[in-house]
N, C-alpha and C. Protein backbone atom coordinates (compact mmCIF):
# COMPACT_ATOMS: atom_id res chain seq x y z
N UNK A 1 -2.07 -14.38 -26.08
CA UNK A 1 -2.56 -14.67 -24.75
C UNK A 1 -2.59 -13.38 -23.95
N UNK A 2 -3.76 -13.13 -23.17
CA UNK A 2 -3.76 -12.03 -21.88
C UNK A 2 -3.29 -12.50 -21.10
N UNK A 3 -2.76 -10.94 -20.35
CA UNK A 3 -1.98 -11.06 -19.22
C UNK A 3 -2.93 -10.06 -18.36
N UNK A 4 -3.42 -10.48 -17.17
CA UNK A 4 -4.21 -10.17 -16.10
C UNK A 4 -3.82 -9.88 -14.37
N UNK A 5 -3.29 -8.26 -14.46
CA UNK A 5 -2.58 -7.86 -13.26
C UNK A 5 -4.03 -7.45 -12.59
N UNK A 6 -3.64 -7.61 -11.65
CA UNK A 6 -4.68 -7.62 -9.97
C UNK A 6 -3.68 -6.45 -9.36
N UNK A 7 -4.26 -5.54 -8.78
CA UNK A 7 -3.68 -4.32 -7.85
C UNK A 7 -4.43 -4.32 -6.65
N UNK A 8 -3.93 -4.32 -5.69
CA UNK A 8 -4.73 -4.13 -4.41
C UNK A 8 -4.50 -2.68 -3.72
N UNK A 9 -5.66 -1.92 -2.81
CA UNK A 9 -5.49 -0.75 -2.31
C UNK A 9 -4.43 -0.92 -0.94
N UNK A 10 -4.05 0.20 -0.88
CA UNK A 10 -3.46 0.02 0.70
C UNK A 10 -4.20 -0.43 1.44
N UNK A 11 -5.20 0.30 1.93
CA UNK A 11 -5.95 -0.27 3.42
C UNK A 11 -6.75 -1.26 2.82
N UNK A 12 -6.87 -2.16 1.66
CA UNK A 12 -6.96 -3.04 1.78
C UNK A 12 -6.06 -4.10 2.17
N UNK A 13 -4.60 -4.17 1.78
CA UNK A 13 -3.50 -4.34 2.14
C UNK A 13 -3.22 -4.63 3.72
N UNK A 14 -3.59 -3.43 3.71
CA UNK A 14 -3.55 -3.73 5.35
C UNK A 14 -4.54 -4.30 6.03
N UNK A 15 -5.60 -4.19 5.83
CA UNK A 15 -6.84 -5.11 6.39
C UNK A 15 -6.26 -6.50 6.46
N UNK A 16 -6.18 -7.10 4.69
CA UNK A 16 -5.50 -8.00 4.63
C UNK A 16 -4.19 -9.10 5.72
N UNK A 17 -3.51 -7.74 6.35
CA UNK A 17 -2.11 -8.20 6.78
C UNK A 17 -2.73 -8.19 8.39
N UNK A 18 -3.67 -7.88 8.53
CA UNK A 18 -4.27 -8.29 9.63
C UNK A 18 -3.90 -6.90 10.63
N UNK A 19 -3.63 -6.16 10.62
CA UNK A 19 -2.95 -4.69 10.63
C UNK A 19 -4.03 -3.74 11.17
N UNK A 20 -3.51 -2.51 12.02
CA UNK A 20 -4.82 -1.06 12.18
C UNK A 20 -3.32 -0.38 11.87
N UNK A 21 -4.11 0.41 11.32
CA UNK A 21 -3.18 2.08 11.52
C UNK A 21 -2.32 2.18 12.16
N UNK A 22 -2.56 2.27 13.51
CA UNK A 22 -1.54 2.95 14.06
C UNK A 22 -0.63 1.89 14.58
N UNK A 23 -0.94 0.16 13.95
CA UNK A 23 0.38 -0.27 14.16
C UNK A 23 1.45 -0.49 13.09
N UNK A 24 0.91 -0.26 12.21
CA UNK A 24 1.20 0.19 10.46
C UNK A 24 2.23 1.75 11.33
N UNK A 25 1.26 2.68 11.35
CA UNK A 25 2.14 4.21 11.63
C UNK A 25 3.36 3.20 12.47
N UNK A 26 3.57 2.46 13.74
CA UNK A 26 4.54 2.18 14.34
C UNK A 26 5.81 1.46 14.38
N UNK A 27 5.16 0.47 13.10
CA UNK A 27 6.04 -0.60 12.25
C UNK A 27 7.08 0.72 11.45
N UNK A 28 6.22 1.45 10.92
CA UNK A 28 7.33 2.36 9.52
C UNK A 28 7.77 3.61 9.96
N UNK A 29 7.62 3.78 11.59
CA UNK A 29 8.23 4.64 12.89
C UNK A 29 9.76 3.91 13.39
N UNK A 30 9.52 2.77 13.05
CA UNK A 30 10.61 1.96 13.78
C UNK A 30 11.61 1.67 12.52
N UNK A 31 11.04 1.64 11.22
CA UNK A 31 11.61 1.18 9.70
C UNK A 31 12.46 2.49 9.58
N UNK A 32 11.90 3.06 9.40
CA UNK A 32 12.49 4.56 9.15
C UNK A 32 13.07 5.23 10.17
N UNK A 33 13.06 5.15 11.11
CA UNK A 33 13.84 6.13 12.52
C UNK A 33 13.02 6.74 12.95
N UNK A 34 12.26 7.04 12.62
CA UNK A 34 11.42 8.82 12.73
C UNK A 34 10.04 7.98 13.06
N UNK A 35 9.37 9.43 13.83
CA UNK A 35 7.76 9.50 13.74
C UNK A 35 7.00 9.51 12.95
N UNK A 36 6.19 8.23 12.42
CA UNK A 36 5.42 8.08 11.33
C UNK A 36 3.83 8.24 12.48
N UNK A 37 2.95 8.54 12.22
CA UNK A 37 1.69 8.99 13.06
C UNK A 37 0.83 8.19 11.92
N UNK A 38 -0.53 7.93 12.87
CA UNK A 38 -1.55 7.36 12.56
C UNK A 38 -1.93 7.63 11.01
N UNK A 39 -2.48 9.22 11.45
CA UNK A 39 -2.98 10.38 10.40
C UNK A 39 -2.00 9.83 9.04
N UNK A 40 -0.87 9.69 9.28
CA UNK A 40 -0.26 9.79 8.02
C UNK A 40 -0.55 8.29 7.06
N UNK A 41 -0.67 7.61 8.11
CA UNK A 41 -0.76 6.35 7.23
C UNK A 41 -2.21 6.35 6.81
N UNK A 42 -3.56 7.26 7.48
CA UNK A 42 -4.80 7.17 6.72
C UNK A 42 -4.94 8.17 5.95
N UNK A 43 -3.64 9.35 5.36
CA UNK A 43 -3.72 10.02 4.54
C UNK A 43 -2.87 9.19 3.52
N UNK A 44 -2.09 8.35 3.39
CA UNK A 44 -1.62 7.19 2.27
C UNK A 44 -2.87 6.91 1.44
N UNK A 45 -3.90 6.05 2.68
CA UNK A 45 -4.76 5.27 2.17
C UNK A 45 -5.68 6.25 1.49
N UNK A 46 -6.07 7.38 1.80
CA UNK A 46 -6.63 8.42 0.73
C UNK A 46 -6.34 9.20 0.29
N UNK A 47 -4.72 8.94 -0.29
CA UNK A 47 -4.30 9.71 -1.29
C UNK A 47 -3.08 9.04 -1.57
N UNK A 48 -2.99 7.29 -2.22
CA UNK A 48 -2.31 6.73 -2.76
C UNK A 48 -1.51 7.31 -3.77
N UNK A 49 -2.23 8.66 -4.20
CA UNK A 49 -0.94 8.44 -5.63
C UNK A 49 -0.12 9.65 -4.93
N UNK A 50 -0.24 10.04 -3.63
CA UNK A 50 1.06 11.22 -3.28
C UNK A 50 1.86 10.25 -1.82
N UNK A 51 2.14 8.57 -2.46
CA UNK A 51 2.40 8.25 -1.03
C UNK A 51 4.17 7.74 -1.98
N UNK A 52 5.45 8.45 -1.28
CA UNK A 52 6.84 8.61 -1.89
C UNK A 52 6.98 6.74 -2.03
N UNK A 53 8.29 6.88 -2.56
CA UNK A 53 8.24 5.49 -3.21
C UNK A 53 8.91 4.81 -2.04
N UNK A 54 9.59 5.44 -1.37
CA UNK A 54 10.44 4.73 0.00
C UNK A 54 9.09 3.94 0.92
N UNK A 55 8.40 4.95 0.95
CA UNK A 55 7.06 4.23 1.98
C UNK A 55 6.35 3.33 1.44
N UNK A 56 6.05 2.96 0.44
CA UNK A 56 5.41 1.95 -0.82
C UNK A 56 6.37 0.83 -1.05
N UNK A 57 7.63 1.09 -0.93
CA UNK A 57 8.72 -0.01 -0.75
C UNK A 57 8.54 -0.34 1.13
N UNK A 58 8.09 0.17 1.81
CA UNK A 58 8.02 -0.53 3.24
C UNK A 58 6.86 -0.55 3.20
N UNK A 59 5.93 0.03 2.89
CA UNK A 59 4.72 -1.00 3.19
C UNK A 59 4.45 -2.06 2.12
N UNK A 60 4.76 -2.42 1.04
CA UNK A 60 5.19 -3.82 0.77
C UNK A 60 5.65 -4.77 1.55
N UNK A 61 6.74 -4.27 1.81
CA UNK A 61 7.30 -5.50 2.71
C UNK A 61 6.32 -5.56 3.73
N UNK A 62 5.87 -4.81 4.45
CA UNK A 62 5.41 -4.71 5.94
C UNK A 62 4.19 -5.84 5.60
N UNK A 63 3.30 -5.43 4.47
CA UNK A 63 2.11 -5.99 3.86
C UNK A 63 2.33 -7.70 3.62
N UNK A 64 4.25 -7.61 3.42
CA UNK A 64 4.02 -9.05 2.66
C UNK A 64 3.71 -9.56 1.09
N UNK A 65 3.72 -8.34 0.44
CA UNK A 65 3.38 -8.36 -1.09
C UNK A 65 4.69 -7.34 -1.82
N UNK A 66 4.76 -7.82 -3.31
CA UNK A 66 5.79 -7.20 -3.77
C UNK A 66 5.07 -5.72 -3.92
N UNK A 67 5.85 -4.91 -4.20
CA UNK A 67 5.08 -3.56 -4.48
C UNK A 67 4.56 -3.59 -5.81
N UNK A 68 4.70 -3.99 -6.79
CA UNK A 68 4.07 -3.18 -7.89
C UNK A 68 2.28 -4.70 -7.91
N UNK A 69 2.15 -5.10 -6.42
CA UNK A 69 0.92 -5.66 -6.07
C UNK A 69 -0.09 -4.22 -5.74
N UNK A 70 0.91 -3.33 -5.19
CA UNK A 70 0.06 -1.94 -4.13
C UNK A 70 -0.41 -1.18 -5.72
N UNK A 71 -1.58 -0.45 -5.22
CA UNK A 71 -2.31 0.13 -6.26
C UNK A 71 -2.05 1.87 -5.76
N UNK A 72 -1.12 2.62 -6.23
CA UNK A 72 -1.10 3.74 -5.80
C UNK A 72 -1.84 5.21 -6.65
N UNK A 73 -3.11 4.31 -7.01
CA UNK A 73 -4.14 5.52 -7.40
C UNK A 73 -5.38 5.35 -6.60
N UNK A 74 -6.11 6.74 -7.48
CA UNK A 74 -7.68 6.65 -6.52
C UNK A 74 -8.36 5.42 -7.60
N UNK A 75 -9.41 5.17 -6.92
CA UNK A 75 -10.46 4.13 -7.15
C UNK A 75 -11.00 3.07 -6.33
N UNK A 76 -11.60 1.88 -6.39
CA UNK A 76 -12.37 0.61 -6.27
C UNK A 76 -10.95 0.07 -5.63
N UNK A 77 -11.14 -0.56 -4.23
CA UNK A 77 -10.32 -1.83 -3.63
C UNK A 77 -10.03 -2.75 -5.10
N UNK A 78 -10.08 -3.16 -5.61
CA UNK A 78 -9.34 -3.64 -6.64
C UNK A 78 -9.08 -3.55 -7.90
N UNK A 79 -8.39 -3.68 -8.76
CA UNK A 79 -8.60 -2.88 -10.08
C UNK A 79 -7.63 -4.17 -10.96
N UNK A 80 -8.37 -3.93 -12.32
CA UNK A 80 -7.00 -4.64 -13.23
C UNK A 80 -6.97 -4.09 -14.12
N UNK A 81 -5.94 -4.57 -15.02
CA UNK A 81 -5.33 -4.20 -16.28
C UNK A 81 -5.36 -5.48 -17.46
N UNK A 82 -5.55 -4.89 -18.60
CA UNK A 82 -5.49 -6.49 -19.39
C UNK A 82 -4.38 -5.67 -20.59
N UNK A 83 -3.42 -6.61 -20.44
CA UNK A 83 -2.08 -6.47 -22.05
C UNK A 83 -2.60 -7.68 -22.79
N UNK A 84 -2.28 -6.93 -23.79
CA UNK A 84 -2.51 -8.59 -25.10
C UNK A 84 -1.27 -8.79 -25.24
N UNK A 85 -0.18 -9.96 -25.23
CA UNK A 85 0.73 -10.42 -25.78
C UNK A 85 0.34 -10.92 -26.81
């Protein structure tokens, strides 16, 4: 039997969660202590695979999806994978 993983992009993610930027940047400003800025969260979304694993573990949660749902490469809003068991 196949097994059929679904990955979703960040800013799709966030579209999804009903979300803009900079309340995304303000949510993981307040998660983390520190100044998270707009810019940074639309440099995530175009350049998923340099976004650290702490921020991918809060924007999961923030998103509402487990993380290994987030797709942290380049490509297509959605992507899959097929394993043969």
């Amino acid at each position: 039997m196949s097994k059929i993983e679904f990955r979703i992009s960040l800013k799709a993610a966030r579209i999804n969660a009903g979300l803009r930027q900079d309340q995304v940047a303000n949510k993981l400003s307040d998660y983390f202590g520190t100044k998270v800025s707009r810019q940074r969260v639309s440099n995530f979304e175009s350049n998923p695979e340099n976004v650290p694993r702490a921020y991918g573990d809060a924007l999961a949660r923030l998103y509402g999806i487990p993380v290994d749902y987030l797709k942290f490469v380049h490509g297509s809003t959605l992507s899959y994978t097929v394993d043969s068991a």
